[in-house]
N, C-alpha and C. Protein backbone atom coordinates (compact mmCIF):
# COMPACT_ATOMS: atom_id res chain seq x y z
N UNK A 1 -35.66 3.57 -2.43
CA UNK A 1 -34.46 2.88 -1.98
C UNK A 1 -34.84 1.70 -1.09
N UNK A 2 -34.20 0.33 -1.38
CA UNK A 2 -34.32 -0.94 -0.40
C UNK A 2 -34.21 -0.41 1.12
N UNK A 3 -33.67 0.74 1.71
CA UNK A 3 -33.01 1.40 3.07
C UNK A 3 -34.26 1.91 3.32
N UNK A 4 -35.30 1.83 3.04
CA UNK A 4 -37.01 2.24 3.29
C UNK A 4 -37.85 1.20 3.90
N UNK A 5 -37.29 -0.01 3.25
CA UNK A 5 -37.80 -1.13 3.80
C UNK A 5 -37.51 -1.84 4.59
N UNK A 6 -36.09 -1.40 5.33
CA UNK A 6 -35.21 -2.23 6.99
C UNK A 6 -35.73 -1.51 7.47
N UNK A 7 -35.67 -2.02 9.16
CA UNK A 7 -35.13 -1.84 10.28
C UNK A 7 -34.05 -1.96 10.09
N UNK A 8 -33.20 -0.59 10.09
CA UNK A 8 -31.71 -0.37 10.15
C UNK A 8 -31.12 -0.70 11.96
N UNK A 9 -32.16 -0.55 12.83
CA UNK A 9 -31.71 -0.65 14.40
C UNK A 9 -31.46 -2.05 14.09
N UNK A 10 -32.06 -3.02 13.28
CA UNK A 10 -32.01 -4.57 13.60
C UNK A 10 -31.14 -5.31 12.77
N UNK A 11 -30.63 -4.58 11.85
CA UNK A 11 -29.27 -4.78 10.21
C UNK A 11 -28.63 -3.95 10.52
N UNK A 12 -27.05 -5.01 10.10
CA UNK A 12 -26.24 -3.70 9.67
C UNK A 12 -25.99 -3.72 8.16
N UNK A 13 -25.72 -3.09 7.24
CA UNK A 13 -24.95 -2.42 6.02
C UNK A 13 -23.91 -3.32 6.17
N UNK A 14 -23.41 -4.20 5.37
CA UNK A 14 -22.06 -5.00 5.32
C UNK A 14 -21.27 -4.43 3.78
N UNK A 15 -20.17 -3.63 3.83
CA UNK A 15 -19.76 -3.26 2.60
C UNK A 15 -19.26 -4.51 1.99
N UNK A 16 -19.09 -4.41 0.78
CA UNK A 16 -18.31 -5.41 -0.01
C UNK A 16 -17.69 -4.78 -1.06
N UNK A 17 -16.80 -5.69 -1.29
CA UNK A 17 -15.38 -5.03 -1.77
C UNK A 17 -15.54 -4.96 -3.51
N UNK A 18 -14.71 -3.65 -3.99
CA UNK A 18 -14.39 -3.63 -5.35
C UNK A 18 -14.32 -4.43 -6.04
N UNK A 19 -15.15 -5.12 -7.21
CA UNK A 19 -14.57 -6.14 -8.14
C UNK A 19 -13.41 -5.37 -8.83
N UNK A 20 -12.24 -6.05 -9.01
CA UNK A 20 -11.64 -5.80 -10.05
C UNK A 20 -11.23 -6.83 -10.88
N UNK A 21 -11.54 -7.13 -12.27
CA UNK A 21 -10.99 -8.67 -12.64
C UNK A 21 -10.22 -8.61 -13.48
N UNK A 22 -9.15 -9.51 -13.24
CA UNK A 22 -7.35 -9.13 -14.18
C UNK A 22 -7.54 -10.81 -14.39
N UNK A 23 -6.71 -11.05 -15.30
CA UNK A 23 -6.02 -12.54 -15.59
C UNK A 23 -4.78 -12.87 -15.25
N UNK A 24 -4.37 -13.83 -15.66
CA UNK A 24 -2.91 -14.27 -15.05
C UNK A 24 -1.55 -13.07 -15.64
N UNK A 25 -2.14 -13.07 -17.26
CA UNK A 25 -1.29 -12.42 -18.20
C UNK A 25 -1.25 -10.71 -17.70
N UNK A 26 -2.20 -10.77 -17.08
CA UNK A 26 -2.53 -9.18 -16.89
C UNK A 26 -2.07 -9.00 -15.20
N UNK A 27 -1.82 -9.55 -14.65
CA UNK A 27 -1.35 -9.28 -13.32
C UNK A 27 0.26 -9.23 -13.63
N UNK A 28 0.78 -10.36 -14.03
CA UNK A 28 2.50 -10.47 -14.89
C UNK A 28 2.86 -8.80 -15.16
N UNK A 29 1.84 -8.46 -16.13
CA UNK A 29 2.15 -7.26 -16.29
C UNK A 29 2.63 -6.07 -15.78
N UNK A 30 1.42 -5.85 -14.99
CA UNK A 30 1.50 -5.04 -13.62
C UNK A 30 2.94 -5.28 -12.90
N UNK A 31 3.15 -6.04 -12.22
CA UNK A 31 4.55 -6.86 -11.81
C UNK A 31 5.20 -6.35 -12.58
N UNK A 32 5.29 -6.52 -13.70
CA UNK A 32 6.57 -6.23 -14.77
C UNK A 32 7.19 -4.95 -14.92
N UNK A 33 5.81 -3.67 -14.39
CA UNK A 33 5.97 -1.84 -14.63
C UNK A 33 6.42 -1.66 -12.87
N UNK A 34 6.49 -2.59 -12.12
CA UNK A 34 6.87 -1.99 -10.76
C UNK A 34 7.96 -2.36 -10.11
N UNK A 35 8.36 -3.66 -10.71
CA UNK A 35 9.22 -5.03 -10.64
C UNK A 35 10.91 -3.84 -10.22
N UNK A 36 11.20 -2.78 -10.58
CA UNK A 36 12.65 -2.16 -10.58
C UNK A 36 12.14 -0.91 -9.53
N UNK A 37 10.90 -0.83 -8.84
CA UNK A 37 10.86 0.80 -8.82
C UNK A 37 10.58 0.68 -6.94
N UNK A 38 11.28 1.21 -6.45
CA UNK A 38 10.88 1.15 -4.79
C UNK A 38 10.16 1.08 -4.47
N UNK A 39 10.20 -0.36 -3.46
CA UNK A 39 8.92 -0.93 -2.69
C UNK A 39 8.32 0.22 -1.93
N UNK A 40 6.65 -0.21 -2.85
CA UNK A 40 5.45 0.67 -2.20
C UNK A 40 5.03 -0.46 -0.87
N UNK A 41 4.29 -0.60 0.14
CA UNK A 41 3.88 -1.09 1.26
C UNK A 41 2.41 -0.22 1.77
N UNK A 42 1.65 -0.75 1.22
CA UNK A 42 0.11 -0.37 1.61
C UNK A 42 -0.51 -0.97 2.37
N UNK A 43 -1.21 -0.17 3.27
CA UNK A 43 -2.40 -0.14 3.84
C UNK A 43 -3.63 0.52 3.68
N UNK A 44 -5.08 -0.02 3.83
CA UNK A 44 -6.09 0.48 3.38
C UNK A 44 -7.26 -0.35 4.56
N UNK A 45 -7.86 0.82 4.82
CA UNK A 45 -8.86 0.27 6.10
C UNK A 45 -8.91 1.41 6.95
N UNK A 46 -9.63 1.06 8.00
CA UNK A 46 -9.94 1.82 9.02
C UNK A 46 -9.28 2.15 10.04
N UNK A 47 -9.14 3.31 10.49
CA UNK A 47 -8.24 3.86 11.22
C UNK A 47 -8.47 3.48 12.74
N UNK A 48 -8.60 2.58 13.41
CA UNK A 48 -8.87 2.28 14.85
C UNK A 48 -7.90 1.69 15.63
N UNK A 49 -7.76 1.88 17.00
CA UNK A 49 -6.81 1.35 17.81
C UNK A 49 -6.93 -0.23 17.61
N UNK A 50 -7.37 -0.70 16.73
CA UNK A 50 -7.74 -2.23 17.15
C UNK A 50 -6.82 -2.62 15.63
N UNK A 51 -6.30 -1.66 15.03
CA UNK A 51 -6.11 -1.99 13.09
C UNK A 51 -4.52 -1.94 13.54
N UNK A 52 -3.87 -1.60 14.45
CA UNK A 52 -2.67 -2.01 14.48
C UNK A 52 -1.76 -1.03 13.84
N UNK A 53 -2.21 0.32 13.42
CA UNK A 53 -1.80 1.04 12.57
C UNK A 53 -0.75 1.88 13.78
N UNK A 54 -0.74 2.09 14.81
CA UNK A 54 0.31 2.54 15.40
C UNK A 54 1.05 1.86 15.80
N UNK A 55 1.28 0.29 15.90
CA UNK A 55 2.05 -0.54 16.57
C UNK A 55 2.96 -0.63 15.05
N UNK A 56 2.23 -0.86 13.86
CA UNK A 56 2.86 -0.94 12.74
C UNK A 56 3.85 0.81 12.86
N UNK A 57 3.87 1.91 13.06
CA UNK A 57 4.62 2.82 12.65
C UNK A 57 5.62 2.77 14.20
N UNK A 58 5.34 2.20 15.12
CA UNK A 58 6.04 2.20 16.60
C UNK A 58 7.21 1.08 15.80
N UNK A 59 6.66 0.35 15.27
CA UNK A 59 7.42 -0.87 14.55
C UNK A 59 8.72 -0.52 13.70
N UNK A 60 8.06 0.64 12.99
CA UNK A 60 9.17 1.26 11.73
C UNK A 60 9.59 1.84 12.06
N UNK A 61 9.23 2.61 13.35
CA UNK A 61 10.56 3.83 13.93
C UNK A 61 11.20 2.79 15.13
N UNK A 62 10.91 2.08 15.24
CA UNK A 62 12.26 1.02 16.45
C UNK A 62 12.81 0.61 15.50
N UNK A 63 12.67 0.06 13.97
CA UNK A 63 13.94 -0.04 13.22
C UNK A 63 14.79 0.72 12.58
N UNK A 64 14.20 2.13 12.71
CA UNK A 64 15.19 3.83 12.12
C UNK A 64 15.73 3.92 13.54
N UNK A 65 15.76 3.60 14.21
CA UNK A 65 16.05 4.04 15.91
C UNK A 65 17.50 3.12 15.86
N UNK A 66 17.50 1.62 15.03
CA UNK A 66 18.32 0.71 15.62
C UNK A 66 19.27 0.64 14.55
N UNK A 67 19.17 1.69 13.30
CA UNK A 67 19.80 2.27 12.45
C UNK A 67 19.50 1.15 11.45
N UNK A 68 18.51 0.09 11.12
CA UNK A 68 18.13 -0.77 10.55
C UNK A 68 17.90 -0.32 8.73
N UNK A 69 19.09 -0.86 7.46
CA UNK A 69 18.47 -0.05 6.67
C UNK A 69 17.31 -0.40 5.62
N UNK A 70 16.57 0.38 5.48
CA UNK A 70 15.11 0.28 5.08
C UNK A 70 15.12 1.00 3.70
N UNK A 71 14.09 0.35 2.61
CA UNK A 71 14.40 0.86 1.67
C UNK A 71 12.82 0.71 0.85
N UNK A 72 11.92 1.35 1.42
CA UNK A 72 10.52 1.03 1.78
C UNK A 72 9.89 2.10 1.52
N UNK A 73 8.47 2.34 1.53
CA UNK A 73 7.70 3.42 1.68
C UNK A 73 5.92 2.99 2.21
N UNK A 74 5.77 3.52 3.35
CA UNK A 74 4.39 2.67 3.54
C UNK A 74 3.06 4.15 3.20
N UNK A 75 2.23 4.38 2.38
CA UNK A 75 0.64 4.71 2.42
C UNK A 75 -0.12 4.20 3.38
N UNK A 76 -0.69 4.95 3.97
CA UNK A 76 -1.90 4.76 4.61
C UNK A 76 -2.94 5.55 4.11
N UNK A 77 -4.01 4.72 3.66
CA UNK A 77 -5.13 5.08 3.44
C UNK A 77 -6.33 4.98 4.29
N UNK A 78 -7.52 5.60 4.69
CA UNK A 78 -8.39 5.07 5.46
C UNK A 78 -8.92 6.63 6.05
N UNK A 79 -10.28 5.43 6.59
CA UNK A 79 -11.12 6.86 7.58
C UNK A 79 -11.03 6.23 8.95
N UNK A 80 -11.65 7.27 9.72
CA UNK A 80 -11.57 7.17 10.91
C UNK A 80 -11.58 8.41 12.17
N UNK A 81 -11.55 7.59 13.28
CA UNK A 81 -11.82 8.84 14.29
C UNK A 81 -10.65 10.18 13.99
N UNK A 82 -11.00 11.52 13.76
CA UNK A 82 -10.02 12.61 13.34
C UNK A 82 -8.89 12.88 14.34
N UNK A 83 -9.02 12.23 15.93
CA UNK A 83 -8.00 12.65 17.27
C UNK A 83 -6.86 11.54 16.43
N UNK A 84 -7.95 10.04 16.68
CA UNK A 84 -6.57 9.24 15.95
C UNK A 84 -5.36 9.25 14.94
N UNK A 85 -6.35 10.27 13.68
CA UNK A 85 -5.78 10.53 12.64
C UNK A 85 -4.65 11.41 12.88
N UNK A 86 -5.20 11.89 13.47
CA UNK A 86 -4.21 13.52 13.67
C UNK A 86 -3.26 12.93 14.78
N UNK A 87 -3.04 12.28 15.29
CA UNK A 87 -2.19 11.59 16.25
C UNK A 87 -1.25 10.57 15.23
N UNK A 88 -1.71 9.57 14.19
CA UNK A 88 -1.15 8.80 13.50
C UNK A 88 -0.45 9.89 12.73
N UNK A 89 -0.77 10.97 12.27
CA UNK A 89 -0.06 12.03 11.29
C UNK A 89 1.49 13.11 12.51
N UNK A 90 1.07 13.55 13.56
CA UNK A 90 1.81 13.58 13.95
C UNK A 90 3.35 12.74 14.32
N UNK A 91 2.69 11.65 14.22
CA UNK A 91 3.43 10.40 15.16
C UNK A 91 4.73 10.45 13.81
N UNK A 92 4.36 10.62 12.55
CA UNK A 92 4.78 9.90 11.36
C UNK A 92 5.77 11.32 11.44
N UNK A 93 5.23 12.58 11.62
CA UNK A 93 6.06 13.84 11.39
C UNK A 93 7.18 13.73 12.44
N UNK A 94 6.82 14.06 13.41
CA UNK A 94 7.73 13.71 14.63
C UNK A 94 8.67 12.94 14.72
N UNK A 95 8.53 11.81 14.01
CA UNK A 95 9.85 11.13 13.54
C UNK A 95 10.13 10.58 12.33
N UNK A 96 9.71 11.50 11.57
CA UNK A 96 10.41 11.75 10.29
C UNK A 96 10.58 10.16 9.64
N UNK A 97 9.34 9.42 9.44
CA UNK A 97 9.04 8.21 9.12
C UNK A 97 9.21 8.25 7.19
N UNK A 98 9.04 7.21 7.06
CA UNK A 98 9.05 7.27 5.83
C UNK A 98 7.75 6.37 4.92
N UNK A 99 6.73 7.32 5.88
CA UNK A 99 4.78 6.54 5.67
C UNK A 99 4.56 7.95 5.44
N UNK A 100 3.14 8.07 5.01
CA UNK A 100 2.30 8.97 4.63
C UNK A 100 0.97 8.87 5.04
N UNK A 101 0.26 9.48 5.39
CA UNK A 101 -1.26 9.03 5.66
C UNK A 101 -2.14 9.67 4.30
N UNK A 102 -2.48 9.76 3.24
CA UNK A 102 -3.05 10.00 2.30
C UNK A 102 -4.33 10.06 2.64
N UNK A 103 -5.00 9.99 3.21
CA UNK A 103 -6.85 9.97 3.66
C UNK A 103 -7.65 9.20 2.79
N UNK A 104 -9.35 9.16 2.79
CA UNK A 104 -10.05 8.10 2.12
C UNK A 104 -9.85 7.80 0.89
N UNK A 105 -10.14 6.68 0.23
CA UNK A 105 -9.40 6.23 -1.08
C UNK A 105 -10.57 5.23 -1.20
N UNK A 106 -10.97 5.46 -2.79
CA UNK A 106 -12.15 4.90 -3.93
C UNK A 106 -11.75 4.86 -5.08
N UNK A 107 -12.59 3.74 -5.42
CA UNK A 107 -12.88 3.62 -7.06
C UNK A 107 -11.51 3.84 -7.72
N UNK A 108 -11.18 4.75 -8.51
CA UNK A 108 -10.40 4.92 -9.62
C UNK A 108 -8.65 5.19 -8.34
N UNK A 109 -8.62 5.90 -7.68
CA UNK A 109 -7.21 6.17 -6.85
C UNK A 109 -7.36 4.98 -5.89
N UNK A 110 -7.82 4.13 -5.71
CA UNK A 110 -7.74 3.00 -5.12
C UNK A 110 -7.43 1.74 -5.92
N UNK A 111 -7.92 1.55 -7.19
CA UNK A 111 -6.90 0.82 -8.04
C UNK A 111 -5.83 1.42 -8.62
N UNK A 112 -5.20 2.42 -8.43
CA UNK A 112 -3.98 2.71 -8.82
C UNK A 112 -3.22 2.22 -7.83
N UNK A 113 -3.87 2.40 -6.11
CA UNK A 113 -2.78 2.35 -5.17
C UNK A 113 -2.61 1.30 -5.20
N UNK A 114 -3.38 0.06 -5.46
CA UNK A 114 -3.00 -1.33 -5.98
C UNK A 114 -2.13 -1.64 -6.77
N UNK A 115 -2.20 -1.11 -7.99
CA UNK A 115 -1.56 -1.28 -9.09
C UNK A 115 0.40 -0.65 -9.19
N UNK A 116 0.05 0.31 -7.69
CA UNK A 116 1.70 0.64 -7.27
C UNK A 116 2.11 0.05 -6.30
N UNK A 117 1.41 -0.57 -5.59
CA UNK A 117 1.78 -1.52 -4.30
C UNK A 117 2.56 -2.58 -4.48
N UNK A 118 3.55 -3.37 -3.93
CA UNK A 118 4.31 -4.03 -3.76
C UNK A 118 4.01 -5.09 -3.02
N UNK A 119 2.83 -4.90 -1.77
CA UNK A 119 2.45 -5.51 -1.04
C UNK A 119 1.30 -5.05 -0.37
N UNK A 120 0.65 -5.51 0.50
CA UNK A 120 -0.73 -5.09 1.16
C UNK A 120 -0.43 -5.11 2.62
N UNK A 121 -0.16 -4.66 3.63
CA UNK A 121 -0.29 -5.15 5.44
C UNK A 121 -1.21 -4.70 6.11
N UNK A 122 -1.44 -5.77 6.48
CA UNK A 122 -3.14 -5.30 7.55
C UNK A 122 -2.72 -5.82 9.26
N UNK A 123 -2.32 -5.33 9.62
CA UNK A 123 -1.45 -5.42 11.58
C UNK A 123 -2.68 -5.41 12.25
N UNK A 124 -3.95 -6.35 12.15
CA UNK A 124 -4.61 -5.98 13.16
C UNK A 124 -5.10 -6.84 14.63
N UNK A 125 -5.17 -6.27 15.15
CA UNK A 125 -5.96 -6.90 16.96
C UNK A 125 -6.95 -7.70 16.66
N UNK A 126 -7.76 -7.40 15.73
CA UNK A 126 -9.00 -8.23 15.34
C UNK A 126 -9.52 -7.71 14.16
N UNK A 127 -9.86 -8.53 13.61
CA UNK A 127 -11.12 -8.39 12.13
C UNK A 127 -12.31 -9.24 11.86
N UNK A 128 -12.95 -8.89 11.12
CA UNK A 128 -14.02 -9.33 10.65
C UNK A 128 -13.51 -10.04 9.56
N UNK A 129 -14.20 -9.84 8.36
CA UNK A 129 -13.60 -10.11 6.76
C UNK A 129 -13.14 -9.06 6.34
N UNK A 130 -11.74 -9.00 6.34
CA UNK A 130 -10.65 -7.85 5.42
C UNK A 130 -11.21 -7.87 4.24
N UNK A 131 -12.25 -6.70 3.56
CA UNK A 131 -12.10 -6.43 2.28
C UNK A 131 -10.84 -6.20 1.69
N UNK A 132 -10.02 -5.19 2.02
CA UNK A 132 -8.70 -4.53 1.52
C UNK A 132 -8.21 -5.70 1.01
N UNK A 133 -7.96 -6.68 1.75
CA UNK A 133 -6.80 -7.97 1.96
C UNK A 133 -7.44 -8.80 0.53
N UNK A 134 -8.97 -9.11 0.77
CA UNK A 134 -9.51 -9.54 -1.29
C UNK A 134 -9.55 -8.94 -1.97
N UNK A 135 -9.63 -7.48 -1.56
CA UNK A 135 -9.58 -6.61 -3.17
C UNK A 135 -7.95 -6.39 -3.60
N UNK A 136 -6.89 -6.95 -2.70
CA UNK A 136 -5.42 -6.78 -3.02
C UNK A 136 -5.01 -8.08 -3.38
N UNK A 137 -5.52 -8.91 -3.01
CA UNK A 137 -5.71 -10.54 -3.88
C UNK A 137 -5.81 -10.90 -5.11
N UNK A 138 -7.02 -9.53 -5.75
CA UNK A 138 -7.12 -10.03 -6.95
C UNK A 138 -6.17 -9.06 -7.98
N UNK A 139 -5.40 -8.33 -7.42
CA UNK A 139 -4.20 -7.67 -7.83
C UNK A 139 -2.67 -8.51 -7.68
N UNK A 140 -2.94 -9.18 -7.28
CA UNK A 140 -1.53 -10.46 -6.89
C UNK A 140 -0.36 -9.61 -6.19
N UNK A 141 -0.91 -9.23 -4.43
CA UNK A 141 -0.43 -8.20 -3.98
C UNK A 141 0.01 -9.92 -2.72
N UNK A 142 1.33 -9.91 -2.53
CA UNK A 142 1.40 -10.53 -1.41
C UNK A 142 0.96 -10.01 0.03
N UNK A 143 0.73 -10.86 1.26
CA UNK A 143 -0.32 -9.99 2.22
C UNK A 143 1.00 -10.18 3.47
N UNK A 144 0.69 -9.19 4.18
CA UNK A 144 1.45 -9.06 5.10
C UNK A 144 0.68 -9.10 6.46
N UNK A 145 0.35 -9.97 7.39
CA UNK A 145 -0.75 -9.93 8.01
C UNK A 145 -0.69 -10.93 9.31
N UNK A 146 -1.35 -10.26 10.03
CA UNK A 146 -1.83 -11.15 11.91
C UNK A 146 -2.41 -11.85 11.63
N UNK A 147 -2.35 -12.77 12.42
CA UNK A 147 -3.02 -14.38 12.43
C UNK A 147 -4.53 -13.91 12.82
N UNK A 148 -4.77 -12.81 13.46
CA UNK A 148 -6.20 -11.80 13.94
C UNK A 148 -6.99 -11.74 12.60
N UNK A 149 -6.50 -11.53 11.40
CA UNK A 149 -7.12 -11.30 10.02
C UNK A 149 -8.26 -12.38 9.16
N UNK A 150 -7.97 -13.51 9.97
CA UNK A 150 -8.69 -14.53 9.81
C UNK A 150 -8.61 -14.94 8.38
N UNK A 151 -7.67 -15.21 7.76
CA UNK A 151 -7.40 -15.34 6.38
C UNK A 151 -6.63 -16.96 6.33
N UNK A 152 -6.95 -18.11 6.97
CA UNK A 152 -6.30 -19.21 7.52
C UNK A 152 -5.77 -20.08 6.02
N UNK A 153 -6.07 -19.57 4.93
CA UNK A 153 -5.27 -20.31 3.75
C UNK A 153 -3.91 -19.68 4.07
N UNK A 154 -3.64 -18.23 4.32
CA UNK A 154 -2.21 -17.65 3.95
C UNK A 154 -1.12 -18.27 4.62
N UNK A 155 -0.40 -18.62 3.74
CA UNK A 155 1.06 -19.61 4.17
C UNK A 155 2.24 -18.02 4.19
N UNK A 156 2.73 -18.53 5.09
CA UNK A 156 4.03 -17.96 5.34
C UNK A 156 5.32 -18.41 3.89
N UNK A 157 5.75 -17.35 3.57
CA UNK A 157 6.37 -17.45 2.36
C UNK A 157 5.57 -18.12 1.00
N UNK A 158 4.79 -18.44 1.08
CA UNK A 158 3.64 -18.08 -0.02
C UNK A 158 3.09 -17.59 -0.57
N UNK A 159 2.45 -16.76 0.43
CA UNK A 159 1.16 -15.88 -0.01
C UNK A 159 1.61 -14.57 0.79
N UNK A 160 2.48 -14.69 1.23
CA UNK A 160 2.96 -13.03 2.09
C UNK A 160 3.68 -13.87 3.30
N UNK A 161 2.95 -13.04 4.29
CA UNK A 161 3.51 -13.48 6.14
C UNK A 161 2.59 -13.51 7.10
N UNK A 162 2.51 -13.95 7.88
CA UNK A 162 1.12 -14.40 9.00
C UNK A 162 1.94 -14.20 10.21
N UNK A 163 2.27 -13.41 10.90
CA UNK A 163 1.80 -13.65 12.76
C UNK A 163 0.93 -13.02 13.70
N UNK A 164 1.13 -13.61 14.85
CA UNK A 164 0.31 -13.76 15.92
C UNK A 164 0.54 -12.12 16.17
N UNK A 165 -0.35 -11.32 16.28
CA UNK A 165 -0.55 -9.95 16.89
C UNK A 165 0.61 -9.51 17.82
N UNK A 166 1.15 -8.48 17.80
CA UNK A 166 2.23 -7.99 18.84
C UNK A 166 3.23 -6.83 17.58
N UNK A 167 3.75 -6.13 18.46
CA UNK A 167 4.58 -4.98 18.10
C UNK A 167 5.94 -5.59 17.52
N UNK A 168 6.68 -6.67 18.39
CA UNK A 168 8.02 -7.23 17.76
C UNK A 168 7.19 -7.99 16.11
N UNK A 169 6.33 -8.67 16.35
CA UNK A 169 5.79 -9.38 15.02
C UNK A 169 5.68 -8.66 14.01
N UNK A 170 5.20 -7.40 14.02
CA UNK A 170 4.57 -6.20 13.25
C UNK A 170 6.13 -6.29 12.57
N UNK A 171 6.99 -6.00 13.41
CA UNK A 171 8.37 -5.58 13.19
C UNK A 171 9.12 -6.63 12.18
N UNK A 172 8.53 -7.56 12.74
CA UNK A 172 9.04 -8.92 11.57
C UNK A 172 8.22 -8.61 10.31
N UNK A 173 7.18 -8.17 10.13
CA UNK A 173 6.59 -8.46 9.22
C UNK A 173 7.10 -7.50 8.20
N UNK A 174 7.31 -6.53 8.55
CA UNK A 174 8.24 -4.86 7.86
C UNK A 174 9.86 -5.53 7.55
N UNK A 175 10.57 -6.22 8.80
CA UNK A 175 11.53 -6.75 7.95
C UNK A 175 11.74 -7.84 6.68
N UNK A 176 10.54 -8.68 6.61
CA UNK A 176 10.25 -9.24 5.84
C UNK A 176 10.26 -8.28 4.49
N UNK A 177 9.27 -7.95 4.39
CA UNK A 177 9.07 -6.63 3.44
C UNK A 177 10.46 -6.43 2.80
N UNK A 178 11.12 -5.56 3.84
CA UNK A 178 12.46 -5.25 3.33
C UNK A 178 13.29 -5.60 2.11
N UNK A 179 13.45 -7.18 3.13
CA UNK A 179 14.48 -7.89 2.73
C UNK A 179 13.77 -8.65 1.50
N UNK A 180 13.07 -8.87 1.21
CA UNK A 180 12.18 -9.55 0.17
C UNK A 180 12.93 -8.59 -0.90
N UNK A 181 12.95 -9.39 -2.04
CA UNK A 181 13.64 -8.66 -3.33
C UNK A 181 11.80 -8.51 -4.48
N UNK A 182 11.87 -7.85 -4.88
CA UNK A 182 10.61 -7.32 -5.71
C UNK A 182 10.28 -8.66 -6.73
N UNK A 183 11.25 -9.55 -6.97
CA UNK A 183 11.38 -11.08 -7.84
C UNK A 183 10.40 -12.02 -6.80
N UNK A 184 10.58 -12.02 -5.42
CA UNK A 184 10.43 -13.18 -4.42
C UNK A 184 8.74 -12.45 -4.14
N UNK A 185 8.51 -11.33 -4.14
CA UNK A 185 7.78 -10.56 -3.80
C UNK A 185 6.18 -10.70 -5.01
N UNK A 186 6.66 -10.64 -5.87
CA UNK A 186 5.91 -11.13 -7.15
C UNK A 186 5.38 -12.66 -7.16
N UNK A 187 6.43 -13.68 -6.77
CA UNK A 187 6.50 -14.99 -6.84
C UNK A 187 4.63 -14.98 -5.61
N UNK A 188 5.26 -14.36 -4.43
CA UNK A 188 4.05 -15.04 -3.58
C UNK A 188 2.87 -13.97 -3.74
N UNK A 189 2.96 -12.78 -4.47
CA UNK A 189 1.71 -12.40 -5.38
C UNK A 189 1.09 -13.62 -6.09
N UNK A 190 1.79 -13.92 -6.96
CA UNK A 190 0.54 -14.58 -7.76
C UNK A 190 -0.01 -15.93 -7.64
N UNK A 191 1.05 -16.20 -6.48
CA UNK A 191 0.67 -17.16 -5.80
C UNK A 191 -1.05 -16.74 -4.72
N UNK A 192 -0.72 -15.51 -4.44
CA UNK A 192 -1.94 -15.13 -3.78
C UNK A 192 -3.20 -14.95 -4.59
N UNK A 193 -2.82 -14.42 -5.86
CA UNK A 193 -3.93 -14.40 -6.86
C UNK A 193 -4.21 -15.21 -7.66
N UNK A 194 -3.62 -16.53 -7.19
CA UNK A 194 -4.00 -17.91 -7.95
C UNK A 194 -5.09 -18.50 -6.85
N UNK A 195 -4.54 -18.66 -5.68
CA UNK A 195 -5.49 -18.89 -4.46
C UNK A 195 -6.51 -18.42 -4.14
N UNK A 196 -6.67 -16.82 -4.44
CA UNK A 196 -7.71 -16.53 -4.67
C UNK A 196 -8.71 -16.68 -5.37
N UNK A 197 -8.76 -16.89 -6.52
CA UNK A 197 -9.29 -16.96 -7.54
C UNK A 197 -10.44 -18.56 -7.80
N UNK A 198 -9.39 -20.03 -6.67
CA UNK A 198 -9.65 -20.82 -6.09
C UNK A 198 -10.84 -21.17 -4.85
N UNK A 199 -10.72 -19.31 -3.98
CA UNK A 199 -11.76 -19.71 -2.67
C UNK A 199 -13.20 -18.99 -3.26
């Protein structure tokens, strides 16, 4: 194995993301089998206080709180510290949210969750390079995402939604979601997977 020949103390391991390669005709498609069926809202990544993943569900229960109606479903996928997990899983029971935490996700159940997604949101404090966010790109998944994500092509009503980190923003970004009709929702998909395809 090449891992014989580092200094692992002096490298790190940089993952890189799933190829998946679709065409224009073949993304349409996809769109076309989900286009009537209740918005899916995914997440995929790592479970850390820095990923925004509790400000995002603090987000969705201040709009069940303000009787806001929602017509949504968010997955969470990901690893991570097990206190967090089990805290993000409580949090979701306790108030009877309408997310799931599903645990780690590969290969074959990771392009499905693409292929049912509606959209991609990544709420985070900081990032590196969002794999999730390119491997949902080349699915023509509009992105829902902090200006923290470092993704500086994504236009607002284009390519998804962009703001600045914070709990009310998170909250915008879920009402966005919402109110987006699965037609408008598609439109700045493939707008995202045209752009992509570009960088």
């Amino acid at each position: 194995s090449l891992l014989c020949f580092i200094n692992t103390k002096k490298y790190k391991i940089i993952p890189h993301p799933q190829v998946f390669e679709f065409g224009l005709n073949e993304i349409n498609k996809i769109w076309d089998c989900k286009i009537n069926k209740k918005k899916l809202l995914l997440y995929i990544g790592r479970l850390h206080e820095t990923k925004g993943v509790f400000e995002m569900l603090t987000a969705l229960n201040d709009l069940v709180s303000l009787g806001t109606s929602l017509d949504f479903r968010i997955d969470i996928y990901g690893f991570g510290d097990k206190n967090y997990i089990d805290n993000v899983i409580k949090y979701i029971e306790k108030n009877n949210l309408n997310a799931q935490f599903k645990g780690l996700i590969l290969k074959e159940d990771k392009k499905q969750a693409f292929l049912d997604a509606h959209a991609i949101i990544l709420p985070s404090q900081t990032e590196g390079l969002p794999m999730s966010l390119i491997e949902a790109s080349s699915f023509g998944l509009p992105l829902f995402i902090t200006n923290e994500c470092n993704l500086d092509w994504v236009i607002n009503k284009s390519h998804g939604y962009k703001f600045k980190f914070s709990t009310d923003n998170i909250k915008k970004l879920l009402i966005n979601f919402n109110n987006d009709s699965s037609e408008n929702l598609k439109k700045m998909g493939l707008n995202t997977f045209e752009k992509s395809n570009l960088i």
